[in-house]
N, C-alpha and C. Protein backbone atom coordinates (compact mmCIF):
# COMPACT_ATOMS: atom_id res chain seq x y z
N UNK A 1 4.41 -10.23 9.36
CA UNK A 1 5.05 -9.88 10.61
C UNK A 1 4.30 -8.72 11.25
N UNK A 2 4.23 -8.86 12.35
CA UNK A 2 3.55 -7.83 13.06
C UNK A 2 4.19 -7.06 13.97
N UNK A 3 4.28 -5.78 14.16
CA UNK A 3 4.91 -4.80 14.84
C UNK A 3 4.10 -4.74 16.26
N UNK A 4 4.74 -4.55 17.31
CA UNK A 4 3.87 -4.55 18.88
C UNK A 4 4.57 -3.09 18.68
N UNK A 5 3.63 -2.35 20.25
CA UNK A 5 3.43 -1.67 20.69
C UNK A 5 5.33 -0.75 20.81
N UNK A 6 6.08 -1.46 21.25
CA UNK A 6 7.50 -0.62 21.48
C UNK A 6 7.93 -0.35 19.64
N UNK A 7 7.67 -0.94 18.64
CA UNK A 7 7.89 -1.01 17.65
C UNK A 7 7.77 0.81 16.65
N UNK A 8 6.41 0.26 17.44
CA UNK A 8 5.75 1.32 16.64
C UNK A 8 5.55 2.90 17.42
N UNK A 9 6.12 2.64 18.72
CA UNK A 9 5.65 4.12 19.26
C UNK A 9 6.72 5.33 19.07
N UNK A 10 7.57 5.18 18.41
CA UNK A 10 8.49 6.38 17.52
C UNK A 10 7.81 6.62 16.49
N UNK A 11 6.90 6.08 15.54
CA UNK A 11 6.22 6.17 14.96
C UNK A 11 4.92 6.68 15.22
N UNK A 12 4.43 6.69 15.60
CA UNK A 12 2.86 7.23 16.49
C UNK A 12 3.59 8.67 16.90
N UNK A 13 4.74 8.81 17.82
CA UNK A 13 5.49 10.51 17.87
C UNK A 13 5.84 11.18 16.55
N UNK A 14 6.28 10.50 15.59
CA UNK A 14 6.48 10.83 14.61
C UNK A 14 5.04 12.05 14.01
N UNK A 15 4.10 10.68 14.02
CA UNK A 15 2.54 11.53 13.32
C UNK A 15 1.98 12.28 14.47
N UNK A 16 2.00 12.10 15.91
CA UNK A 16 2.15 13.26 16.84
C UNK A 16 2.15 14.49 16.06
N UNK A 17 3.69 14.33 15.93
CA UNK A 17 4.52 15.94 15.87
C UNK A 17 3.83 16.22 14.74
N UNK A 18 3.89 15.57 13.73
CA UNK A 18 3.15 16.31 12.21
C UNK A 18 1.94 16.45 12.55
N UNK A 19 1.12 16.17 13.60
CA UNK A 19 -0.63 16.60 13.51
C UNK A 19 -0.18 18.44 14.01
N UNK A 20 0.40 17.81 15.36
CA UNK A 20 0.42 19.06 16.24
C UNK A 20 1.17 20.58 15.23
N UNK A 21 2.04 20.10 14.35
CA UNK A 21 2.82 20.65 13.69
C UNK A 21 1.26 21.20 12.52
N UNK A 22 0.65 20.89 11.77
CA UNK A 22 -0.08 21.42 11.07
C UNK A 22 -1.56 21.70 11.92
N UNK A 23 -1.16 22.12 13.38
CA UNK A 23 -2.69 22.66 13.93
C UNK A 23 -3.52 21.93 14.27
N UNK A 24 -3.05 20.05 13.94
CA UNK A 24 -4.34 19.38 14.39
C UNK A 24 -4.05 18.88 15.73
N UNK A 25 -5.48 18.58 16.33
CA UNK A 25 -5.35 17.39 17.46
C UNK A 25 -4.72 15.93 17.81
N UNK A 26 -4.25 15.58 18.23
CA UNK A 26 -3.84 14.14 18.35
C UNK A 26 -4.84 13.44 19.13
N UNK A 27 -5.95 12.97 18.57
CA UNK A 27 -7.31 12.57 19.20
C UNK A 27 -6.79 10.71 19.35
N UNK A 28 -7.38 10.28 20.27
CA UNK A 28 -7.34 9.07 20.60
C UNK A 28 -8.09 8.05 19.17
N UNK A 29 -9.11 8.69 18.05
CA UNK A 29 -9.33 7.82 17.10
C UNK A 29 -8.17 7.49 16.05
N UNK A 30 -7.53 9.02 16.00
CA UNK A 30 -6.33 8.91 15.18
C UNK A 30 -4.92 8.11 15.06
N UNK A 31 -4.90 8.88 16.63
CA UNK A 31 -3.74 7.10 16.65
C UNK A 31 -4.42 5.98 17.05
N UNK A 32 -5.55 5.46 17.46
CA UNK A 32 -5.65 4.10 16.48
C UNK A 32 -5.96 3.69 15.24
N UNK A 33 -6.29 4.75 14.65
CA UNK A 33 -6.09 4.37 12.60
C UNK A 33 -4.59 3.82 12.42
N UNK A 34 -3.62 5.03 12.88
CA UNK A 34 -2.19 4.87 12.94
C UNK A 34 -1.72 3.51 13.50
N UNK A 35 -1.70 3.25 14.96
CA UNK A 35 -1.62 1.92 15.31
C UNK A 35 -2.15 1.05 14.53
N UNK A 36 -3.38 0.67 14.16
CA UNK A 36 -3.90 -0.34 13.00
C UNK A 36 -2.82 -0.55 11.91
N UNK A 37 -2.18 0.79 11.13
CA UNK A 37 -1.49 0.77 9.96
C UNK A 37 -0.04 0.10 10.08
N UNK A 38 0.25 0.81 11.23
CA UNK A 38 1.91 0.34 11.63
C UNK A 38 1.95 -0.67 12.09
N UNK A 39 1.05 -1.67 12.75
CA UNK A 39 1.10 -2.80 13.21
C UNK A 39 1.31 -3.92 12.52
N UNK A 40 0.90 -3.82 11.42
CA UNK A 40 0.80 -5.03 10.34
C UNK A 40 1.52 -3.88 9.08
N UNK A 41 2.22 -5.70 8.71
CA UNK A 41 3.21 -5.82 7.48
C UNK A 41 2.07 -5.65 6.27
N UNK A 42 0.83 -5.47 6.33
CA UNK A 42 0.26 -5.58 5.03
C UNK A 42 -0.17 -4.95 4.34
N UNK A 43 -0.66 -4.57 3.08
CA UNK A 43 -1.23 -3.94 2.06
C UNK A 43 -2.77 -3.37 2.30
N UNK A 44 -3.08 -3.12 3.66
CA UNK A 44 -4.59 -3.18 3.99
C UNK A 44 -5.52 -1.85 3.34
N UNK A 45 -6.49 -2.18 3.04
CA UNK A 45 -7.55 -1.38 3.07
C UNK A 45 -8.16 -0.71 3.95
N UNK A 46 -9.40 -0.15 3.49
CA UNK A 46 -10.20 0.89 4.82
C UNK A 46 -10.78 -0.28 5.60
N UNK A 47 -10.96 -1.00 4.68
CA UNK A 47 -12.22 -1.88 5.44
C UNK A 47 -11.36 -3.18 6.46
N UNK A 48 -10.26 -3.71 6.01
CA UNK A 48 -9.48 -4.23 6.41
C UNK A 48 -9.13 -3.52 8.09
N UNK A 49 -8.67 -2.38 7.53
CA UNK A 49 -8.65 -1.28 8.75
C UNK A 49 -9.62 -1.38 9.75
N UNK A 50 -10.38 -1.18 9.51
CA UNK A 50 -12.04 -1.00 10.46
C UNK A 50 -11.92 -2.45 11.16
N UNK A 51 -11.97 -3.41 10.55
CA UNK A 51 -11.81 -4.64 11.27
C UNK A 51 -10.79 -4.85 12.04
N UNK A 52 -9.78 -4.47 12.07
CA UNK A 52 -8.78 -4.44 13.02
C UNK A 52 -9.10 -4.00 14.19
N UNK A 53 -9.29 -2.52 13.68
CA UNK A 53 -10.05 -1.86 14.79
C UNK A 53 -10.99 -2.42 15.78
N UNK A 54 -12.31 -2.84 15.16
CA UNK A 54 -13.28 -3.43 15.50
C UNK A 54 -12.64 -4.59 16.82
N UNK A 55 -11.55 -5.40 16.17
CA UNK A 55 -11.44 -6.09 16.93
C UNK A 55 -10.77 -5.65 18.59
N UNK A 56 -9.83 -4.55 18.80
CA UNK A 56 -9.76 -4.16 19.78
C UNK A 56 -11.29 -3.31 20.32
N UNK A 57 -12.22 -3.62 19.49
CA UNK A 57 -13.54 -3.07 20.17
C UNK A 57 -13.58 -1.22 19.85
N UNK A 58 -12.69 -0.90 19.00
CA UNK A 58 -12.65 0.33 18.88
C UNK A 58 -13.79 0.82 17.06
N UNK A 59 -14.39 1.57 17.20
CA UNK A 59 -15.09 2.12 16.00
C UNK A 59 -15.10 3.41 15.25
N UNK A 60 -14.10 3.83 14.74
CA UNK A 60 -14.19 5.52 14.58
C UNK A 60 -15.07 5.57 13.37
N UNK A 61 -15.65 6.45 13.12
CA UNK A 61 -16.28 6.27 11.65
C UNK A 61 -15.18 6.42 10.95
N UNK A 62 -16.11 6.13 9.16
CA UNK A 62 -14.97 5.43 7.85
C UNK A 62 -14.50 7.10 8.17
N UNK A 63 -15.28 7.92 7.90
CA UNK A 63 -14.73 9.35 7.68
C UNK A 63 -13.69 9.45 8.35
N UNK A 64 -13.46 9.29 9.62
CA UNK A 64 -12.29 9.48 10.08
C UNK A 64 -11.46 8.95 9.53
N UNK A 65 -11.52 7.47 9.90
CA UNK A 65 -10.61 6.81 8.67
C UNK A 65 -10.20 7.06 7.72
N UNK A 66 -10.76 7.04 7.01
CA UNK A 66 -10.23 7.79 5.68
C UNK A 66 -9.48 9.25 6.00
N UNK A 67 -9.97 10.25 6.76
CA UNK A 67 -8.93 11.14 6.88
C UNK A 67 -7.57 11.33 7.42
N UNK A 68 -8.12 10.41 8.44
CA UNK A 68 -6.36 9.99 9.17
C UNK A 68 -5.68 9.29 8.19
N UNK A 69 -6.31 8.31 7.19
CA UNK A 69 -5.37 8.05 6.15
C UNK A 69 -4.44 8.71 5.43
N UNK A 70 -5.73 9.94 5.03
CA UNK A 70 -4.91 11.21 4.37
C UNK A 70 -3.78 11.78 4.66
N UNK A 71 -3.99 12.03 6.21
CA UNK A 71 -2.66 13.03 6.91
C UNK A 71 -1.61 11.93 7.52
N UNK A 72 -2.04 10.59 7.28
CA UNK A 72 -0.81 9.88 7.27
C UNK A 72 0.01 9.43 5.71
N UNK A 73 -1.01 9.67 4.99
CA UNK A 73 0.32 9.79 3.73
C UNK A 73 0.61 11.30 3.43
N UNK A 74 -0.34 11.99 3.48
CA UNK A 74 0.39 13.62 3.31
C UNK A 74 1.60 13.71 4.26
N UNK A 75 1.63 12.72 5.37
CA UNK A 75 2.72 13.23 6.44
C UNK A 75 4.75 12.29 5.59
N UNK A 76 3.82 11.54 4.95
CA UNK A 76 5.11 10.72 4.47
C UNK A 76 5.31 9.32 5.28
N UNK A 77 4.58 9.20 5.94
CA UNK A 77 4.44 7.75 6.98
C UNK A 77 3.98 6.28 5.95
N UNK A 78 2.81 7.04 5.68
CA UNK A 78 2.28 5.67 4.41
C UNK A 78 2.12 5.98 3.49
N UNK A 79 2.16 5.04 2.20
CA UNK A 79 2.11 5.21 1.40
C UNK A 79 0.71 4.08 0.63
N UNK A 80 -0.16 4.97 -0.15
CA UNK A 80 -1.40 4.52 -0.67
C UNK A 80 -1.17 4.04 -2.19
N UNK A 81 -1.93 2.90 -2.29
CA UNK A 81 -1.39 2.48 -3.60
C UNK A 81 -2.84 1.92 -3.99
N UNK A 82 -3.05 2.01 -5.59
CA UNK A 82 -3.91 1.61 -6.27
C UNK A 82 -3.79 0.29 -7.32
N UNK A 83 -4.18 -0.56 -7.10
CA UNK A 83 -4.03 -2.00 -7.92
C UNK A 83 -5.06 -2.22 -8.60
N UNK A 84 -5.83 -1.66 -8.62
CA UNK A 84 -6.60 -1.45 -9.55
C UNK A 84 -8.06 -2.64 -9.36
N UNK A 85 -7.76 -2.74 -8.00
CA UNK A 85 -9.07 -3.27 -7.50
C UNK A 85 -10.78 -2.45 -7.56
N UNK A 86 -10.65 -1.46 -7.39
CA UNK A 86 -11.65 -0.30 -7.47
C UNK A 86 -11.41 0.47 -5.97
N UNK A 87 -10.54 0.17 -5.32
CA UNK A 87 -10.25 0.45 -3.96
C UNK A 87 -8.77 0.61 -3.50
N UNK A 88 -8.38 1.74 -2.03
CA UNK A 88 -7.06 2.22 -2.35
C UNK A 88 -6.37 0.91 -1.10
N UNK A 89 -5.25 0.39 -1.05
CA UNK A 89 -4.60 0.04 0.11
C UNK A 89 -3.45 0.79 0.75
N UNK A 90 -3.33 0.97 1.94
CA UNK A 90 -2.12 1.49 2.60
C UNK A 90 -1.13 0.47 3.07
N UNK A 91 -0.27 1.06 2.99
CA UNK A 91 1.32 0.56 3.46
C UNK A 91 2.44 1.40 4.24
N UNK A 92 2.42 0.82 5.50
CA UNK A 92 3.35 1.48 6.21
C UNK A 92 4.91 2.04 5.39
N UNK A 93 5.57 3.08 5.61
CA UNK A 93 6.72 2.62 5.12
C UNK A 93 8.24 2.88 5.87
N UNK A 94 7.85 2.38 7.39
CA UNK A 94 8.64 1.91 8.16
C UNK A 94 9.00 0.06 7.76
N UNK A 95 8.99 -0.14 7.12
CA UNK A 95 9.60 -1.54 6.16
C UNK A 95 11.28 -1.27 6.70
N UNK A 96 11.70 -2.76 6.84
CA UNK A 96 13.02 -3.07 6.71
C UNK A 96 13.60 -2.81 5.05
N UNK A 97 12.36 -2.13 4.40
CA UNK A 97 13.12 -2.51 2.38
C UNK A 97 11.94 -1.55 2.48
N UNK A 98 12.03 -0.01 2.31
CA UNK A 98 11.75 0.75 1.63
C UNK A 98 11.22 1.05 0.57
N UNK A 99 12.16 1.05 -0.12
CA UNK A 99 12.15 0.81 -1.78
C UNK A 99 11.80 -0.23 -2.01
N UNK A 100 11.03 -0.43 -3.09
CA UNK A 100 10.43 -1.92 -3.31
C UNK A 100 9.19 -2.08 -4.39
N UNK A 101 8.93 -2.86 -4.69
CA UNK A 101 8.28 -2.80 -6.25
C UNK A 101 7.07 -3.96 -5.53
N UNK A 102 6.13 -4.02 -6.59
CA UNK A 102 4.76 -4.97 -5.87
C UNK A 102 4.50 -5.84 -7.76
N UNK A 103 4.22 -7.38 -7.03
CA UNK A 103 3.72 -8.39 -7.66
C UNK A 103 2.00 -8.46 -7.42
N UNK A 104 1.39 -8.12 -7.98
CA UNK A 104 -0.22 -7.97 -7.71
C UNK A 104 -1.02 -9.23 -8.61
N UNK A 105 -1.30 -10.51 -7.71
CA UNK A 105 -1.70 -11.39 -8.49
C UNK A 105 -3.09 -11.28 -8.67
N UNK A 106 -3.82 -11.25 -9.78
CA UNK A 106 -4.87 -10.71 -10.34
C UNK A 106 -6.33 -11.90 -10.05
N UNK A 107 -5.95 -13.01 -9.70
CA UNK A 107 -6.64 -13.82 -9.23
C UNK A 107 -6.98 -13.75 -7.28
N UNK A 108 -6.39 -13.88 -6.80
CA UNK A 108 -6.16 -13.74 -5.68
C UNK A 108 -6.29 -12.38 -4.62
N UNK A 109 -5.85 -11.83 -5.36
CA UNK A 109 -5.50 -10.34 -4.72
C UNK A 109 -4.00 -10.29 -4.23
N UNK A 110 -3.84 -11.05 -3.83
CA UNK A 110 -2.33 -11.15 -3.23
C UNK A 110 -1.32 -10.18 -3.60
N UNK A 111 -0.36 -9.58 -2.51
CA UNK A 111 0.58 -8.75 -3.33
C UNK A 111 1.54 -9.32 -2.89
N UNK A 112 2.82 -9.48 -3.68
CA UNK A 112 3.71 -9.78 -3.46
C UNK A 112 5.23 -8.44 -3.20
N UNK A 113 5.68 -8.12 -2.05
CA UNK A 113 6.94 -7.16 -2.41
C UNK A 113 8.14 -7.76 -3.12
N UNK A 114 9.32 -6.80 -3.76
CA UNK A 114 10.09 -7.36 -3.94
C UNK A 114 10.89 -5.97 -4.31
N UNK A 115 12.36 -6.65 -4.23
CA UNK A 115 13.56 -5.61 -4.41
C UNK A 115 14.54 -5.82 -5.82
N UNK A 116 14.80 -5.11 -6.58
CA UNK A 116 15.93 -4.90 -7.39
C UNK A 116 16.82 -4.40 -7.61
N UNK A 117 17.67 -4.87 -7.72
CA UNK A 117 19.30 -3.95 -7.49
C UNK A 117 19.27 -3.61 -9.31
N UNK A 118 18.83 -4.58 -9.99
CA UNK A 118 18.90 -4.40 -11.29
C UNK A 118 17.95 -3.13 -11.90
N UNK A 119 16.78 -2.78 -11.33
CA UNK A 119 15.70 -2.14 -11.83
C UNK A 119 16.42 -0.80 -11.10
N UNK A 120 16.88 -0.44 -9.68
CA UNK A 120 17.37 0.46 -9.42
C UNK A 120 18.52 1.32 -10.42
N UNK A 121 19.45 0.31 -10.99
CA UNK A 121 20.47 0.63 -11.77
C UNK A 121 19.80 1.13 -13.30
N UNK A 122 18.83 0.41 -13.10
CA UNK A 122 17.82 1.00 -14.99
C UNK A 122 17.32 2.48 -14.27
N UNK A 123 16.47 2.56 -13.46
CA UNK A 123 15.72 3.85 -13.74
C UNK A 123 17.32 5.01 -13.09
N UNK A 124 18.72 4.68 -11.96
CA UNK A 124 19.21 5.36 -12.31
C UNK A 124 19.83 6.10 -14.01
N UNK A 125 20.38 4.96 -14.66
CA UNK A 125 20.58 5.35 -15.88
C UNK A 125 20.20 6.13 -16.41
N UNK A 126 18.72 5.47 -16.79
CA UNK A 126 17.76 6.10 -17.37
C UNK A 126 17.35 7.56 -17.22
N UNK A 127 17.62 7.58 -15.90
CA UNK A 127 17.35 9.40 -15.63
C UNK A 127 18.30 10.13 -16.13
N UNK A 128 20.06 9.52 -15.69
CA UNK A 128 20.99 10.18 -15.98
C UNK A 128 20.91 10.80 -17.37
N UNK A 129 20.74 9.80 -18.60
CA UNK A 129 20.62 9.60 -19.50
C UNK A 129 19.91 10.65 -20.36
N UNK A 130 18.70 11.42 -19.66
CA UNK A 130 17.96 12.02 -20.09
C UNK A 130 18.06 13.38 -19.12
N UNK A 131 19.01 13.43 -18.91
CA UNK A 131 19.35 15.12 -17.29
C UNK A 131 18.13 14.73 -16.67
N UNK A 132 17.75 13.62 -16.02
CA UNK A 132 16.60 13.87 -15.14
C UNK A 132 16.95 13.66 -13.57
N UNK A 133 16.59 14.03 -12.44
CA UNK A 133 16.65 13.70 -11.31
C UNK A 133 15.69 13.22 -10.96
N UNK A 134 15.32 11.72 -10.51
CA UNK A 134 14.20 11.15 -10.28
C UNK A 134 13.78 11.32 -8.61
N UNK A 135 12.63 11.44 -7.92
CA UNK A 135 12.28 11.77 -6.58
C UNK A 135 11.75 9.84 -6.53
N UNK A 136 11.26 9.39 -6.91
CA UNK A 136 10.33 8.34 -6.74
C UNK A 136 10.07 7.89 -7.39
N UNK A 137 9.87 6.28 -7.94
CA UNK A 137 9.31 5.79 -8.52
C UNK A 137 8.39 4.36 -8.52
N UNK A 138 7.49 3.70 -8.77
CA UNK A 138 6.59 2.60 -8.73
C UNK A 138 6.59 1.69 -9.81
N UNK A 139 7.35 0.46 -9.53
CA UNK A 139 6.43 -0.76 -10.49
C UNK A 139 5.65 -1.32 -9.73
N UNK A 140 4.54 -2.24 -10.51
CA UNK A 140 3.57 -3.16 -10.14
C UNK A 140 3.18 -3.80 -11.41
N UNK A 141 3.31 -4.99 -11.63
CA UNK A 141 3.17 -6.13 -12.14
C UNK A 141 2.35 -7.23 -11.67
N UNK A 142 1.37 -6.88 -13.07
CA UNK A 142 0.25 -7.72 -12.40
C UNK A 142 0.40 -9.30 -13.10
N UNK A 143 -0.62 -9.98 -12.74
CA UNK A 143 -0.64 -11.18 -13.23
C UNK A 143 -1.00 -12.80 -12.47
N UNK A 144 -0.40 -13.72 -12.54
CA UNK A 144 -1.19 -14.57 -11.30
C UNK A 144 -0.18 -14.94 -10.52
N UNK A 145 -0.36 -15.15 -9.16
CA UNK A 145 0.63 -16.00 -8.61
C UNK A 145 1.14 -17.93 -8.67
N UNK A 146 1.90 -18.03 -8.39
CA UNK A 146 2.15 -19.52 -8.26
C UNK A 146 1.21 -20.37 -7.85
N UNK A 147 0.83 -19.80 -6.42
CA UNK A 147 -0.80 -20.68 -5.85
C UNK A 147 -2.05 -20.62 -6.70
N UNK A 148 -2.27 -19.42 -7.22
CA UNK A 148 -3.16 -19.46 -8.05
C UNK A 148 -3.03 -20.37 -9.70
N UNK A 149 -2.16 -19.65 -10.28
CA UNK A 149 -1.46 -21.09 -10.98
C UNK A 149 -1.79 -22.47 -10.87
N UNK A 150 -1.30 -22.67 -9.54
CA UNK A 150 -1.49 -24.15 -9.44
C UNK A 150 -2.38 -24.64 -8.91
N UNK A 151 -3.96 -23.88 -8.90
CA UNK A 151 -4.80 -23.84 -8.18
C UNK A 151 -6.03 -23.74 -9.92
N UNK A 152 -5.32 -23.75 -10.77
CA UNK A 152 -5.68 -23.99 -12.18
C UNK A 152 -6.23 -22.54 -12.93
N UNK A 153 -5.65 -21.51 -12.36
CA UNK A 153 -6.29 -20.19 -12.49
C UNK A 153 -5.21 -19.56 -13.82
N UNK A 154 -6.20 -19.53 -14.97
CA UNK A 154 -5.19 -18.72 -16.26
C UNK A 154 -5.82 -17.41 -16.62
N UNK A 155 -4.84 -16.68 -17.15
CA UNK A 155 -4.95 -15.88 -17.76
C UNK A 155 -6.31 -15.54 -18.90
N UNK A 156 -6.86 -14.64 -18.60
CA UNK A 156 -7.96 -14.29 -19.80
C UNK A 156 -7.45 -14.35 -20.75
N UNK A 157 -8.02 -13.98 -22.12
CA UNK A 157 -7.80 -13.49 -23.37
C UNK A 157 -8.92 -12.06 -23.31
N UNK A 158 -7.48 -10.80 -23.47
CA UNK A 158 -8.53 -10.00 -23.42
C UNK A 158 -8.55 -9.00 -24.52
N UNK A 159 -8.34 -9.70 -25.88
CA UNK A 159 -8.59 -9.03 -27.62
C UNK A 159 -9.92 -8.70 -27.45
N UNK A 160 -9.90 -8.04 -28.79
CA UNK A 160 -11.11 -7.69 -29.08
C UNK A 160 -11.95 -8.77 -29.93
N UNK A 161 -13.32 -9.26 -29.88
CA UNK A 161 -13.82 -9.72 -30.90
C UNK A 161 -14.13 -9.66 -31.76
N UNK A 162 -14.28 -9.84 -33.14
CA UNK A 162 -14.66 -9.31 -34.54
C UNK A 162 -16.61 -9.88 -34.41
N UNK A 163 -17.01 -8.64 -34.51
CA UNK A 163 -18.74 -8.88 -34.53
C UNK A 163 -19.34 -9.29 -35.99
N UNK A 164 -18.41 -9.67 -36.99
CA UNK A 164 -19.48 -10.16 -37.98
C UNK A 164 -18.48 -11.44 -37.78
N UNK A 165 -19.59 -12.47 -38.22
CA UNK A 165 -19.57 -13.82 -38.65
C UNK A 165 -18.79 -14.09 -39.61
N UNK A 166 -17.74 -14.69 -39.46
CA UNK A 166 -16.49 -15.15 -40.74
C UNK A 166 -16.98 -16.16 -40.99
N UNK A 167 -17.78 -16.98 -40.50
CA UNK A 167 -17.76 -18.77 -40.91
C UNK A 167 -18.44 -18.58 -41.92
């Protein structure tokens, strides 16, 4: 799903006020990093990013990019997540579902969101349980998806081998 322009411009004031608020500029490259991010429902990358960009004909360098990334998750807007691709993705988290846990199919790349009322009720417990007050927390569960699955894609075996010869 994609967010237009009325969607997202409480959002764009939002990171406004926090640039202006910590001394920075609100430069025209910045909010389009921002616009790029809030526009789309997806898990995107830098490079993902840049192409977006690209396509409204716009080019900031990665550096920028990447820094407006920064001061949009330092600001609390997005949130950066590691799947362990070798590379980070962002995620808006103006989401209708907030809270939310990720299916990361290891073939594909694909992420899948998803919600638990059950997993919420474990890590409350769980904190109670132990005097903890929890601020935040992350699952991600990796593994393959259905398409991939049925697209004949299995699981490695990833033991160790024994290096001398039993036979």
């Amino acid at each position: 799903m994609k967010l237009g322009p009325a969607d997202i411009e409480p959002y764009l004031a939002i990171f406004g006020r926090y640039l202006r608020e910590q001394g920075l500029p609100v430069t025209q490259q910045r909010t389009a990093v921002a616009e790029a991010v809030f526009s789309s429902s997806l898990h995107q990358s830098v490079e993902d990013l840049e192409a977006a960009l690209r396509e409204k004909d716009l080019r900031p360098g990665k550096a920028t990019v990447y820094r407006t990334l920064d001061l949009l998750v330092r600001s609390g807007l997005v949130e950066e997540h590691d799947f362990g691709e070798g590379f980070r993705r962002y995620e808006h988290r103006l989401s209708r579902d907030p809270v939310h846990h990720h299916l990361v199919c290891t073939e594909s790349g694909d992420v899948i969101e998803f919600r638990s009322e059950e997993l919420a009720r474990i890590v409350e417990e769980t904190a109670a349980r132990h005097g903890f007050r929890p601020t935040h927390h992350k699952l991600v569960i990796f593994g393959l998806s259905r398409a991939s699955q049925e697209s004949g894609a299995e699981v490695p075996y990833r033991g160790i081998t024994c290096p001398i010869d039993t036979a």
